[in-house]
Protein backbone atom coordinates (compact mmCIF):
# COMPACT_ATOMS: atom_id res chain seq x y z
CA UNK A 1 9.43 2.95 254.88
CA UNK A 2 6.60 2.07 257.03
CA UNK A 3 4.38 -0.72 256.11
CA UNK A 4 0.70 0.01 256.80
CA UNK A 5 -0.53 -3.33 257.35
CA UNK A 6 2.24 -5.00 259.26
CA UNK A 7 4.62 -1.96 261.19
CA UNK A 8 7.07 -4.82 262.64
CA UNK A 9 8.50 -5.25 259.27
CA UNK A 10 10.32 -2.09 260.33
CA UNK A 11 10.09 -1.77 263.89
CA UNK A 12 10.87 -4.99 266.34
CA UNK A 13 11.60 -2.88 269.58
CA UNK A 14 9.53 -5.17 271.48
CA UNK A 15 11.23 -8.14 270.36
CA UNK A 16 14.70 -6.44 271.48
CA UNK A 17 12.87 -5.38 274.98
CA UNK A 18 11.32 -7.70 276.60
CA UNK A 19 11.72 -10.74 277.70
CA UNK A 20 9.56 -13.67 275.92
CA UNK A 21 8.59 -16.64 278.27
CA UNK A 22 6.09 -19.25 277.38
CA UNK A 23 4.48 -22.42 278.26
CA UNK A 24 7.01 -25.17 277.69
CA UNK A 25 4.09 -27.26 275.29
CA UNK A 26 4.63 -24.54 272.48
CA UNK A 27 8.30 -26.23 271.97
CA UNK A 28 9.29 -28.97 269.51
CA UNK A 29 7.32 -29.69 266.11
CA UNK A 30 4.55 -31.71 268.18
CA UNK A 31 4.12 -28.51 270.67
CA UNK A 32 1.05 -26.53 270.25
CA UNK A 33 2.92 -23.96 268.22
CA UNK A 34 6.34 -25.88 267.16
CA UNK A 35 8.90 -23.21 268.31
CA UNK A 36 12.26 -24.66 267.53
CA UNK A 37 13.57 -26.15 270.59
CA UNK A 38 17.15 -24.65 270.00
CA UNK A 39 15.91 -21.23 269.79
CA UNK A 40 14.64 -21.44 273.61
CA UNK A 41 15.93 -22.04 277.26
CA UNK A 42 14.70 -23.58 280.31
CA UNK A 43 13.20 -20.49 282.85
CA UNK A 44 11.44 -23.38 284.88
CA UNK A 45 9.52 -26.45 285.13
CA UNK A 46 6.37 -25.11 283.43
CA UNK A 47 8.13 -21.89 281.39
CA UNK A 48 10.36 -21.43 278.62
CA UNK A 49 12.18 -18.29 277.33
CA UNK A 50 13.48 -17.28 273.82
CA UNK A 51 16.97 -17.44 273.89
CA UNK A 52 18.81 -13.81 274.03
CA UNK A 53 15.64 -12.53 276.04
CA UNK A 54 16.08 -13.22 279.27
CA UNK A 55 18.86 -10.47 279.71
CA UNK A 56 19.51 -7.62 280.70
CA UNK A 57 19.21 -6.20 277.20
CA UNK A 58 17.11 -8.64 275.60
CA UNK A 59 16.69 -9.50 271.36
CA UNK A 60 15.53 -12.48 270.54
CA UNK A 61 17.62 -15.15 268.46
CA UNK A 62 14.87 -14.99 266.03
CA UNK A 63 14.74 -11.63 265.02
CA UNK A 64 16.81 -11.00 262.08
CA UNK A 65 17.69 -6.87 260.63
CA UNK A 66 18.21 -4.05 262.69
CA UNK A 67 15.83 -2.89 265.02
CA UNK A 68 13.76 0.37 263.95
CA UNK A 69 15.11 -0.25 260.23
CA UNK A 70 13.88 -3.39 258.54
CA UNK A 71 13.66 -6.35 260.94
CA UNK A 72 12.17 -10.21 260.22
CA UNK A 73 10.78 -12.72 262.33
CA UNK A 74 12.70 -15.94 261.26
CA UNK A 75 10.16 -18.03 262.67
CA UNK A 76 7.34 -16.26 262.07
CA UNK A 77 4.69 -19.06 261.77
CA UNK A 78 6.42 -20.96 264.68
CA UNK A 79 6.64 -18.04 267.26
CA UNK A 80 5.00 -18.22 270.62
CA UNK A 81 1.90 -17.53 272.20
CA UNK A 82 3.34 -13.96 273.78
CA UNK A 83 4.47 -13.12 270.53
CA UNK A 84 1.07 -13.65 268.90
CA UNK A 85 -0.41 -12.03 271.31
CA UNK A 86 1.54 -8.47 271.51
CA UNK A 87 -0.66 -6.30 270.32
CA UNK A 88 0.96 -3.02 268.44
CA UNK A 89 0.00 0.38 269.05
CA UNK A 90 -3.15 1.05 267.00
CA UNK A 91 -4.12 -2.17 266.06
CA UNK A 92 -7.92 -3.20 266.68
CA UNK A 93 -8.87 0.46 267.27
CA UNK A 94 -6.66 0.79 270.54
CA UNK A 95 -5.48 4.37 270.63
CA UNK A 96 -1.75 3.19 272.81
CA UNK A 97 -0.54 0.30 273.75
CA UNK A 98 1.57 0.62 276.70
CA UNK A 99 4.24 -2.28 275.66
CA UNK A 100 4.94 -1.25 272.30
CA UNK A 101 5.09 2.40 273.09
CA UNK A 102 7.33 1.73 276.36
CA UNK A 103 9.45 -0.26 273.50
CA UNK A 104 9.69 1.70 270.80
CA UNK A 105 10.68 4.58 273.01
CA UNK A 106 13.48 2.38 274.70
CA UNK A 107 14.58 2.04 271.01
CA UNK A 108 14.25 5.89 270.28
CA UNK A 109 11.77 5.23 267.60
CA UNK A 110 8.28 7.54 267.19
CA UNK A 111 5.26 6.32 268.89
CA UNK A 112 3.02 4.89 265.96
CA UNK A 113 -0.02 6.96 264.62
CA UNK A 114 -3.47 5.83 266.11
């Protein structure tokens, strides 16, 4: 069953797609958005990654369920910037949105209706 208002409670292709890199600040309960520091790895001096994304087939420690089925974020509140800032396909008015589509077709799942 599809929820209406939030479609990643039954999706999260993109979070078992891509790869999620940030600015290392976001880490730790003093960064800007208090990602737990053991759910991320080093990528470089400025960057950090969640761990299980940087992969070859990437899913990210925090999301819990099975993709396409009925998935959680675990850390929901805490999650980085990128994560935030994914938008799905037709949220704010946008007819596609080429990462989630590109996604959710990796995952075999139906584009979402606009």
């Amino acid at each position: 069953m599809q929820d209406e208002d939030n479609p990643c409670l039954t999706c999260g292709a993109c979070c078992a797609c891509y790869r999620v890199s940030f600015y290392w600040a976001e880490i730790g309960e003093a960064g800007l958005g208090g990602v737990p520091v053991d759910l991320t790895e080093k990528l470089d001096a400025f960057r950090a990654v969640m761990r299980g994304t940087n992969q070859p087939n990437p899913r990210c420690i925090a999301l819990e369920g099975e993709v396409g089925v009925r998935v959680r974020c675990t850390i929901y509140d805490r999650r980085p910037v990128p994560c935030r800032d994914l938008p799905f396909s037709g949220s704010a008015g946008a007819a596609g949105e080429e990462k989630c589509d590109k996604a959710r077709a990796a995952w075999g799942l139906p584009l979402l209706k606009t």
